[in-house]
PDB file of N, CA and C in Angstrom:
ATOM      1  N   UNK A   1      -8.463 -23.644   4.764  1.00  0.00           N
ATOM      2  CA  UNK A   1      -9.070 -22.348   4.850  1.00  0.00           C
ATOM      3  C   UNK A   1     -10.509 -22.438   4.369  1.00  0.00           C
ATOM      4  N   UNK A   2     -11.306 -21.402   4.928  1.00  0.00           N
ATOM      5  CA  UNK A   2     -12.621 -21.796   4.388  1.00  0.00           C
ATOM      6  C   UNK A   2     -13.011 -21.094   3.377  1.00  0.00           C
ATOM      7  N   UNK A   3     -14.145 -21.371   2.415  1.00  0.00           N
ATOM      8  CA  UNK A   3     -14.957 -21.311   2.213  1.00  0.00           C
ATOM      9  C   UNK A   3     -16.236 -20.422   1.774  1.00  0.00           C
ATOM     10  N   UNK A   4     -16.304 -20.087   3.195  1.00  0.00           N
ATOM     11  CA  UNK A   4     -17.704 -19.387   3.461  1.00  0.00           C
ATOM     12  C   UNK A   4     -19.242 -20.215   3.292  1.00  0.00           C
ATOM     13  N   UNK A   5     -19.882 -18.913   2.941  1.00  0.00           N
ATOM     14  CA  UNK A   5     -21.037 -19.086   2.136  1.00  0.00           C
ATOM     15  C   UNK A   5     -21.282 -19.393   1.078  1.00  0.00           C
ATOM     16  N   UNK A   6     -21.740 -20.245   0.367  1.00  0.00           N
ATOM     17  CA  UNK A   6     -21.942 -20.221  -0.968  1.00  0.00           C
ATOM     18  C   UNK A   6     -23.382 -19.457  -1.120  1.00  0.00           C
ATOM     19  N   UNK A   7     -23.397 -18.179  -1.506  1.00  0.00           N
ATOM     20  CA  UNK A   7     -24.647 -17.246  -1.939  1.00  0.00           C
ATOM     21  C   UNK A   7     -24.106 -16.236  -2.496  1.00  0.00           C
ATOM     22  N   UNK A   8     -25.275 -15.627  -3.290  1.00  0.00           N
ATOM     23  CA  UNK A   8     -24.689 -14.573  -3.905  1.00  0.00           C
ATOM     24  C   UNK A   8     -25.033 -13.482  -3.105  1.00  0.00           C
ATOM     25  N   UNK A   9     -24.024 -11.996  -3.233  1.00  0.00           N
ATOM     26  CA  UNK A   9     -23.562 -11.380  -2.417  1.00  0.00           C
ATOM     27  C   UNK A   9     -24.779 -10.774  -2.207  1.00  0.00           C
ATOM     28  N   UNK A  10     -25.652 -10.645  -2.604  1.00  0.00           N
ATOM     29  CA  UNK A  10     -27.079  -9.986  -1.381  1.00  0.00           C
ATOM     30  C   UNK A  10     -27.609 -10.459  -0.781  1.00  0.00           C
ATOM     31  N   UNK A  11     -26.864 -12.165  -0.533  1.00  0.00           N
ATOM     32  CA  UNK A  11     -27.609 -13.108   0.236  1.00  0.00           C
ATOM     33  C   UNK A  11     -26.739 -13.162   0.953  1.00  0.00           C
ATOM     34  N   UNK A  12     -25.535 -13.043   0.731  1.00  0.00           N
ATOM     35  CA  UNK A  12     -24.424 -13.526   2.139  1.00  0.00           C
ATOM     36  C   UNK A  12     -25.080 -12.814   3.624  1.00  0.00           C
ATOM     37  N   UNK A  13     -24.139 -13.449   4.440  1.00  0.00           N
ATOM     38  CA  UNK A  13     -24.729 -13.125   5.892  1.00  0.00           C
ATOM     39  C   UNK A  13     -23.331 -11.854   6.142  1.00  0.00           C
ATOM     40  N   UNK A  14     -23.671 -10.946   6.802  1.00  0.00           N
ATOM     41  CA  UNK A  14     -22.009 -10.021   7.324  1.00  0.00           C
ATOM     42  C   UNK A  14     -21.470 -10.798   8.061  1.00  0.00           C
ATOM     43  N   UNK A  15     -21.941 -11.414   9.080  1.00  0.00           N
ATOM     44  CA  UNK A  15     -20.794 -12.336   9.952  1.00  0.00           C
ATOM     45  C   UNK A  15     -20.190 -13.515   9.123  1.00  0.00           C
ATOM     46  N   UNK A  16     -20.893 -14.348   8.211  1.00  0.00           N
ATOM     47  CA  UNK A  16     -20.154 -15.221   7.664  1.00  0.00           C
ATOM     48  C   UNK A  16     -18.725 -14.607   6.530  1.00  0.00           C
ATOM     49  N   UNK A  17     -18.878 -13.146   6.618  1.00  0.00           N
ATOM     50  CA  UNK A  17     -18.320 -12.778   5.670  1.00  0.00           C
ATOM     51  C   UNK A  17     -17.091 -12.609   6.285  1.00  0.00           C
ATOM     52  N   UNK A  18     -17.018 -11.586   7.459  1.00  0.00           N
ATOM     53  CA  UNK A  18     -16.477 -11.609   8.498  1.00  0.00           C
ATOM     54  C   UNK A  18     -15.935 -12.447   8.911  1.00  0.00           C
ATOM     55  N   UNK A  19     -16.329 -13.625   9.012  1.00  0.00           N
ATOM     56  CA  UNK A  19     -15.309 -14.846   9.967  1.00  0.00           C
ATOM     57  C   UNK A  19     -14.437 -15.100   8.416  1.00  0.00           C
ATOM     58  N   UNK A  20     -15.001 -15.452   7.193  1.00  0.00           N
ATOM     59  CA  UNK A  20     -14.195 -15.714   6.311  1.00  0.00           C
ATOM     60  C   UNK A  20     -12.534 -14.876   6.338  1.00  0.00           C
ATOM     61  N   UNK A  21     -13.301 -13.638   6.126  1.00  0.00           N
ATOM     62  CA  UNK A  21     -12.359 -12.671   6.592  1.00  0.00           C
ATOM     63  C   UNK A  21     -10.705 -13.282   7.437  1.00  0.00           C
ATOM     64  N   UNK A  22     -11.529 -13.273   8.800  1.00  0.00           N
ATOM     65  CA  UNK A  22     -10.810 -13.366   9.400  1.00  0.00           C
ATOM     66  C   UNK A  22      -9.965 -14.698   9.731  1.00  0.00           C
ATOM     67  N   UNK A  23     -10.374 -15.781   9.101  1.00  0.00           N
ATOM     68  CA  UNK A  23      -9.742 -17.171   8.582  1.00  0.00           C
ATOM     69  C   UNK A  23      -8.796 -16.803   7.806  1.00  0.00           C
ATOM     70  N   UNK A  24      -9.218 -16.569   6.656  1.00  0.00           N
ATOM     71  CA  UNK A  24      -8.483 -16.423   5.710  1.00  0.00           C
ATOM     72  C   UNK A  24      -7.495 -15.682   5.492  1.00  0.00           C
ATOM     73  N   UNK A  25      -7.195 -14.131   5.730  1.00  0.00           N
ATOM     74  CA  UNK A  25      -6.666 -13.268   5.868  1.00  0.00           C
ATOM     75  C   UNK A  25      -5.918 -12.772   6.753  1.00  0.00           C
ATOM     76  N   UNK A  26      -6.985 -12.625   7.973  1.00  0.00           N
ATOM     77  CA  UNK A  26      -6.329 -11.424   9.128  1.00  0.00           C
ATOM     78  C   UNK A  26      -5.312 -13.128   9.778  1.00  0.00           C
ATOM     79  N   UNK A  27      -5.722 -14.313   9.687  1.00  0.00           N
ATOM     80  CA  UNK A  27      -4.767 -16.047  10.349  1.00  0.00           C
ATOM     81  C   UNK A  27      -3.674 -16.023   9.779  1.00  0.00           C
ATOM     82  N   UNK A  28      -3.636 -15.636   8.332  1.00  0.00           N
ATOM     83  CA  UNK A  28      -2.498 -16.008   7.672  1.00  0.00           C
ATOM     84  C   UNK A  28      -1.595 -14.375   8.057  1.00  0.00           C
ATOM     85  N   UNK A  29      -2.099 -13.847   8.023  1.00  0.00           N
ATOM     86  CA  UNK A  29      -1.085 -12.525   8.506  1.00  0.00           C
ATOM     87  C   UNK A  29      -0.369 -12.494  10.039  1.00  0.00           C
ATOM     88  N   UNK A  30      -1.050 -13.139  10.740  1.00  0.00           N
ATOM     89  CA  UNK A  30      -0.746 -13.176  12.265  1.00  0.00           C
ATOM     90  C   UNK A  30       0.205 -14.873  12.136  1.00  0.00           C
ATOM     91  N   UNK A  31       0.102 -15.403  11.589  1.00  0.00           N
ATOM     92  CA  UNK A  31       1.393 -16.392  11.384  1.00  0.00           C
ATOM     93  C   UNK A  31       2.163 -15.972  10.615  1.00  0.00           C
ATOM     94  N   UNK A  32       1.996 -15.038   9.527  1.00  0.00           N
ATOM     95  CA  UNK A  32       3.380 -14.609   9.272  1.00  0.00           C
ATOM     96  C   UNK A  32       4.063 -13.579  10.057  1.00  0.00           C
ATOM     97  N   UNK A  33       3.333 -13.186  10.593  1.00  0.00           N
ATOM     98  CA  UNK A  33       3.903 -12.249  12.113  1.00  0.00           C
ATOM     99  C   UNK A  33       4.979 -12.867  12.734  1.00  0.00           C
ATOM    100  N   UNK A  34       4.513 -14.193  13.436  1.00  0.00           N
ATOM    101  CA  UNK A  34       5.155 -15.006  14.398  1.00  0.00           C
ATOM    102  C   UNK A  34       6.019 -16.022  13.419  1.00  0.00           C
ATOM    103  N   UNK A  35       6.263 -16.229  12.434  1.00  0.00           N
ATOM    104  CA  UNK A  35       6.917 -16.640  11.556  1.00  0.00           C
ATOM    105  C   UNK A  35       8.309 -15.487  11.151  1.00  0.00           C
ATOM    106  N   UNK A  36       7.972 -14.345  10.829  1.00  0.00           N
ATOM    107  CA  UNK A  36       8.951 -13.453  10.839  1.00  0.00           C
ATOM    108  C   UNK A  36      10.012 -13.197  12.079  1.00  0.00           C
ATOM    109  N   UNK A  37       9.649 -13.047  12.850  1.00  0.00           N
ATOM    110  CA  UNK A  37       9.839 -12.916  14.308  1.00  0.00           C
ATOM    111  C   UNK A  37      10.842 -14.086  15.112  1.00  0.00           C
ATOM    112  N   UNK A  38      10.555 -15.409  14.300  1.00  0.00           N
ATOM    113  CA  UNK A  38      11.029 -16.362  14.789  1.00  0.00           C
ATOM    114  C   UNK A  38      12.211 -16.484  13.924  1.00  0.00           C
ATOM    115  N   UNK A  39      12.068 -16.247  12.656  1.00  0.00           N
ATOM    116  CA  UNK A  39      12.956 -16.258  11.333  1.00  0.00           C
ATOM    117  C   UNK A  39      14.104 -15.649  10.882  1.00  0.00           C
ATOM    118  N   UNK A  40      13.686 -14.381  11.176  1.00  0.00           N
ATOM    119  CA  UNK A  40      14.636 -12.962  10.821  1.00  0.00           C
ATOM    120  C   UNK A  40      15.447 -12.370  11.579  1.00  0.00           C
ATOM    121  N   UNK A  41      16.560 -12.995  10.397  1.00  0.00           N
ATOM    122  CA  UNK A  41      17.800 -12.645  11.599  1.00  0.00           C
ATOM    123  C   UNK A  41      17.777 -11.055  11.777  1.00  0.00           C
ATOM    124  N   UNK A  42      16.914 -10.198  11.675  1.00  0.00           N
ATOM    125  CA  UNK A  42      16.843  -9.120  12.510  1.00  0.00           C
ATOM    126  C   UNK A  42      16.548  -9.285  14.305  1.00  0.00           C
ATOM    127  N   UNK A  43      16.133 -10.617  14.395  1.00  0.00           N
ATOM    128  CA  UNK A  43      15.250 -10.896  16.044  1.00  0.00           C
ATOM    129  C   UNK A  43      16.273 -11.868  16.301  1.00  0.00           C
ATOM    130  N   UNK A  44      17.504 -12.750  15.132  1.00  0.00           N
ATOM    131  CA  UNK A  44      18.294 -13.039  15.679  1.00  0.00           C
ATOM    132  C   UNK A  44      17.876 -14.956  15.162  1.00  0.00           C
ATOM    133  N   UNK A  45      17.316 -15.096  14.176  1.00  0.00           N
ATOM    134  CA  UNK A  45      17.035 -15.775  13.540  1.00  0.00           C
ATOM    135  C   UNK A  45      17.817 -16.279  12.630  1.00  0.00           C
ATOM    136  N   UNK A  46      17.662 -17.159  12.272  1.00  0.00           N
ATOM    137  CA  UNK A  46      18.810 -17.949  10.357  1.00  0.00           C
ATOM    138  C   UNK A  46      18.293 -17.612   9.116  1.00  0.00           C
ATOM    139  N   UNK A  47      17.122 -17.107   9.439  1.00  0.00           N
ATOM    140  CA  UNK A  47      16.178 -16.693   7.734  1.00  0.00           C
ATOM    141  C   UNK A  47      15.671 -17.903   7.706  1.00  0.00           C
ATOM    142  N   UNK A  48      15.462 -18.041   6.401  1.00  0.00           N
ATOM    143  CA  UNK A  48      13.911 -18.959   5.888  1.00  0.00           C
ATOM    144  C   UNK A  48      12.811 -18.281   5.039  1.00  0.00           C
ATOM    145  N   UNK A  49      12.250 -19.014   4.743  1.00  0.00           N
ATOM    146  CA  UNK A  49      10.899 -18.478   3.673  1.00  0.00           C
ATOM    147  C   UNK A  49       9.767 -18.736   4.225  1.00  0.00           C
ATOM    148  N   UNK A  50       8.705 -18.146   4.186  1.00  0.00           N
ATOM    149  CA  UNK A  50       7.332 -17.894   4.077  1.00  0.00           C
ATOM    150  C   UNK A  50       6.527 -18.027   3.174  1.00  0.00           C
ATOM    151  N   UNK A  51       5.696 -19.716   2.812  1.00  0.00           N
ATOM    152  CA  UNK A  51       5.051 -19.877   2.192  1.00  0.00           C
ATOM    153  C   UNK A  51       3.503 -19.141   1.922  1.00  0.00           C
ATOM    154  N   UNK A  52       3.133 -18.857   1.372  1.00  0.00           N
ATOM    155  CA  UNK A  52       1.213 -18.546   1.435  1.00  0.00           C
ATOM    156  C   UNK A  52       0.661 -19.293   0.058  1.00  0.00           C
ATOM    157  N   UNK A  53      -0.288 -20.055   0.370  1.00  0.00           N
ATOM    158  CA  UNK A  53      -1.516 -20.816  -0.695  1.00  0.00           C
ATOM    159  C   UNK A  53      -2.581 -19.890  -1.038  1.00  0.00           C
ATOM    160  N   UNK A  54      -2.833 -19.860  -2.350  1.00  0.00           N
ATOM    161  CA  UNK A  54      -4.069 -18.708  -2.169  1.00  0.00           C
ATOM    162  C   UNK A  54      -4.794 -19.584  -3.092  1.00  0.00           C
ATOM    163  N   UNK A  55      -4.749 -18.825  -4.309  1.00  0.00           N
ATOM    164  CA  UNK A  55      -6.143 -20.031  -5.329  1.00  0.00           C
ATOM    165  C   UNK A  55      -5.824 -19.241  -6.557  1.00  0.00           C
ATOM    166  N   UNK A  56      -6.592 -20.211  -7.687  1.00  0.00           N
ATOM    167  CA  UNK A  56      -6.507 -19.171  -8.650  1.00  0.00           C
ATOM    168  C   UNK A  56      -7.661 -18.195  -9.250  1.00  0.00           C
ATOM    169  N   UNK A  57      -8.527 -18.344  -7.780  1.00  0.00           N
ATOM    170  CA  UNK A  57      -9.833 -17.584  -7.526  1.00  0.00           C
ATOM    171  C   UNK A  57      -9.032 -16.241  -7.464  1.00  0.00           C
ATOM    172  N   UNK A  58      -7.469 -16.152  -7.203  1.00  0.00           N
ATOM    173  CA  UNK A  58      -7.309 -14.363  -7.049  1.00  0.00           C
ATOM    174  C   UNK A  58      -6.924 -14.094  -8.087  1.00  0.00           C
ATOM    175  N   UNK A  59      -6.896 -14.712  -9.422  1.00  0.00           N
ATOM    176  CA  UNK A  59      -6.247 -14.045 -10.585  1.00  0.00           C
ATOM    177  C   UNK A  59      -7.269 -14.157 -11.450  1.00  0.00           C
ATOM    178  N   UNK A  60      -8.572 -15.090 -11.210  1.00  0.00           N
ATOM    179  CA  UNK A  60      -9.033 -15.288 -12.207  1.00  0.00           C
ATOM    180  C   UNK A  60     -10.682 -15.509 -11.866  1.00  0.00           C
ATOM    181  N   UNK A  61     -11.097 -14.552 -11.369  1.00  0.00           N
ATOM    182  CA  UNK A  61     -12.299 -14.367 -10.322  1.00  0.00           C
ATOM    183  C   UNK A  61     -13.406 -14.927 -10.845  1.00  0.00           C
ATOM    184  N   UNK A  62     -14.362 -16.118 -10.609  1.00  0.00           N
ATOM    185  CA  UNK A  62     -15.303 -16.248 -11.501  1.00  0.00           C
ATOM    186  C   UNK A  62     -16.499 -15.481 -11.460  1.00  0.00           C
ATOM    187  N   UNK A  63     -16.916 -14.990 -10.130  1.00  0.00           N
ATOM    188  CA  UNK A  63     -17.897 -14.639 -10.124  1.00  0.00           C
ATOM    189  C   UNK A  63     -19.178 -15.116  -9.882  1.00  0.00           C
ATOM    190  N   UNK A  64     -18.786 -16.527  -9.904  1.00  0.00           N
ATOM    191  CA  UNK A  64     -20.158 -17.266  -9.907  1.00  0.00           C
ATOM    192  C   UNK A  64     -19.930 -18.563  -8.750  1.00  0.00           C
ATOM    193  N   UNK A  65     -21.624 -19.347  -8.828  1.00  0.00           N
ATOM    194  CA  UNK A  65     -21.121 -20.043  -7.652  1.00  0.00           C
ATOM    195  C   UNK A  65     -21.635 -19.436  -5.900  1.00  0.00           C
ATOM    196  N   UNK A  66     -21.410 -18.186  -6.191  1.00  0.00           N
ATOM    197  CA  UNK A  66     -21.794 -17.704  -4.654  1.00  0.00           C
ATOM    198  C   UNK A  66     -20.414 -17.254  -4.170  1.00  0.00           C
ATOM    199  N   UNK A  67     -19.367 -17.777  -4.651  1.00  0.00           N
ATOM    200  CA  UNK A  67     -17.901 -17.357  -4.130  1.00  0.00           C
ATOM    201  C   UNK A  67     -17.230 -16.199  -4.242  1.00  0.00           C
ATOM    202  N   UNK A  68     -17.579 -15.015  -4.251  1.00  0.00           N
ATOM    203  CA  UNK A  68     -17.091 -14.019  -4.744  1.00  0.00           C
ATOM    204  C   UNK A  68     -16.415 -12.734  -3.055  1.00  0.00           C
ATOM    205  N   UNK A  69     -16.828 -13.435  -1.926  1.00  0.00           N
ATOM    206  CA  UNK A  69     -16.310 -12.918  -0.785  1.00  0.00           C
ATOM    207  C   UNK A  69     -15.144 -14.541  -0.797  1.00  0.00           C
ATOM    208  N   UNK A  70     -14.977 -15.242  -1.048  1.00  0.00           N
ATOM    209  CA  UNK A  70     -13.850 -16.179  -0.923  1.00  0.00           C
ATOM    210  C   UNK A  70     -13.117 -15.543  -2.095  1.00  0.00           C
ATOM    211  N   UNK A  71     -13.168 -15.424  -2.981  1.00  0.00           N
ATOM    212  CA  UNK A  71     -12.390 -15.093  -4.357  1.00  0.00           C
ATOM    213  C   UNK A  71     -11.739 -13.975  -3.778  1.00  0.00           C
ATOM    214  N   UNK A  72     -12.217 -12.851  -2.745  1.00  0.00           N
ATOM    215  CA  UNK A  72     -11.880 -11.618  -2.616  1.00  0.00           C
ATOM    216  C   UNK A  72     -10.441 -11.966  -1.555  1.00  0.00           C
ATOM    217  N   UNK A  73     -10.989 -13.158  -1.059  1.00  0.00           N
ATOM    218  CA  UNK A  73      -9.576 -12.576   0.528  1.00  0.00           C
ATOM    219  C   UNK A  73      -8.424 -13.840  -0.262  1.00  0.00           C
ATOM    220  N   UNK A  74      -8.606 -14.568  -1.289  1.00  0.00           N
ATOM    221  CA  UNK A  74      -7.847 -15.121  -2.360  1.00  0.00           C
ATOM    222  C   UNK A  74      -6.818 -13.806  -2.858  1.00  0.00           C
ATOM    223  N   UNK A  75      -7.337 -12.794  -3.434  1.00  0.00           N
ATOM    224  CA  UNK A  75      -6.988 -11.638  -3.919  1.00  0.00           C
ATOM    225  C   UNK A  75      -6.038 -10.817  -2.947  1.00  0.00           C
ATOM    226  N   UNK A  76      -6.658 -10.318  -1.714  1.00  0.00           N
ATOM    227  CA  UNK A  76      -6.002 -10.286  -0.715  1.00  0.00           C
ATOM    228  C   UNK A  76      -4.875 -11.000   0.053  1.00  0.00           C
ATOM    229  N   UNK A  77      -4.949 -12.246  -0.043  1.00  0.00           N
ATOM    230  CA  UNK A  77      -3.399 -13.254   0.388  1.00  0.00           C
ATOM    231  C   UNK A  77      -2.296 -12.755  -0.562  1.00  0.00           C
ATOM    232  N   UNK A  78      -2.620 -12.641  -2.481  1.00  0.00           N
ATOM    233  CA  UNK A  78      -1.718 -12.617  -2.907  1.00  0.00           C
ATOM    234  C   UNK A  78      -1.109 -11.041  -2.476  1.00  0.00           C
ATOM    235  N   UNK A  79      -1.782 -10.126  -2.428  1.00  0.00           N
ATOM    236  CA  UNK A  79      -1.656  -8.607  -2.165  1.00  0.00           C
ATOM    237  C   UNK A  79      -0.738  -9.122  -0.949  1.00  0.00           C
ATOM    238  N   UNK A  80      -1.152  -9.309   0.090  1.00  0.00           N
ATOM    239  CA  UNK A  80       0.162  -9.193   1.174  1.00  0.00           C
ATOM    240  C   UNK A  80       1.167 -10.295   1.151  1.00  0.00           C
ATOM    241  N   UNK A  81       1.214 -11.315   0.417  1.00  0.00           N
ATOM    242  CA  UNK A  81       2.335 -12.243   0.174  1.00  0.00           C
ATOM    243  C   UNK A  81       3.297 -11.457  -0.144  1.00  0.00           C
ATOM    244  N   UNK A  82       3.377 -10.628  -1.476  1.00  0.00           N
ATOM    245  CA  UNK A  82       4.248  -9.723  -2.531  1.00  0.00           C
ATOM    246  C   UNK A  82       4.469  -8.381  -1.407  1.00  0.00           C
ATOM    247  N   UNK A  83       3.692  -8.156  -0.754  1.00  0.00           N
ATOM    248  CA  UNK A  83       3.853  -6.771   0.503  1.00  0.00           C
ATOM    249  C   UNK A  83       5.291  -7.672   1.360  1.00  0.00           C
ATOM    250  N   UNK A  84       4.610  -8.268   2.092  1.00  0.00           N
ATOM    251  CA  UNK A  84       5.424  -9.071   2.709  1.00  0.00           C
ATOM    252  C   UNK A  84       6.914  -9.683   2.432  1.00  0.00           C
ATOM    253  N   UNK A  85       6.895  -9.705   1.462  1.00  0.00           N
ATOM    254  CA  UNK A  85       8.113 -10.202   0.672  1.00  0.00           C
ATOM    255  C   UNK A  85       9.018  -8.998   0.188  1.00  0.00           C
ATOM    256  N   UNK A  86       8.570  -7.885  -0.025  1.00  0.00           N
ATOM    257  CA  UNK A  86       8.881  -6.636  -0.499  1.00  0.00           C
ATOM    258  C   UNK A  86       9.623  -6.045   1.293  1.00  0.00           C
ATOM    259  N   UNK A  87       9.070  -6.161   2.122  1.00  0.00           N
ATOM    260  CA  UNK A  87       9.331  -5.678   3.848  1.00  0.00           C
ATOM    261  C   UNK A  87      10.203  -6.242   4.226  1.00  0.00           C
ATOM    262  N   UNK A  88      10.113  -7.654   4.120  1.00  0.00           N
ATOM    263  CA  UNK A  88      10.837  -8.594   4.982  1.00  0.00           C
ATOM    264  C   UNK A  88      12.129  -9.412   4.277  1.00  0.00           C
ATOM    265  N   UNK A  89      12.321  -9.389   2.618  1.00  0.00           N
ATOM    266  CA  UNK A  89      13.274 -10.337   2.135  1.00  0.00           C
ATOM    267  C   UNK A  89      14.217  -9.749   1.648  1.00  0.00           C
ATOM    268  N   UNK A  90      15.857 -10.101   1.993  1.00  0.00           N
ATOM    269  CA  UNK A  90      16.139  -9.373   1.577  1.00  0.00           C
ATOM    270  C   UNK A  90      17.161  -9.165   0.273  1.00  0.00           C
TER     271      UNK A  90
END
């Protein structure tokens, strides 16, 4: 997963922020989509688990560095891991 920019946030670019975004976040949500789907014996599946990697940029934000739009969708993985798990496990 990436990255990004390393700048601080009045230097970041919106699109680099954006693609981070959407690497990081909106990828891992759309495989757990098709992961659920394939999984859950609601669709007729055996079950299974759903891993997610995040960092410990989401618990423990530094702030520094320039990383603070990566630290954020860190924060965000764990937010819908625990969503996700709360919907889908049962």
């Amino acid at each position: 997963m990436g990255r990004g920019e390393q700048a601080r946030i009045d230097e970041q670019h919106a699109d680099a922020v954006a693609r981070l975004m959407q690497v990081n976040v909106v990828g891992s949500i759309i495989c757990a989509k098709h992961a659920v789907r394939g999984m859950s014996t609601a669709h007729g599946g055996r079950g299974g688990s759903i891993v997610t990697i995040a960092s410990v940029a989401a618990r423990a934000p530094a702030g520094a560095g320039g990383v603070v739009p990566y630290e954020a969708t860190k924060g965000a993985l764990v937010t819908f891991a625990r969503g996700l798990s709360n919907e889908v496990a049962s």
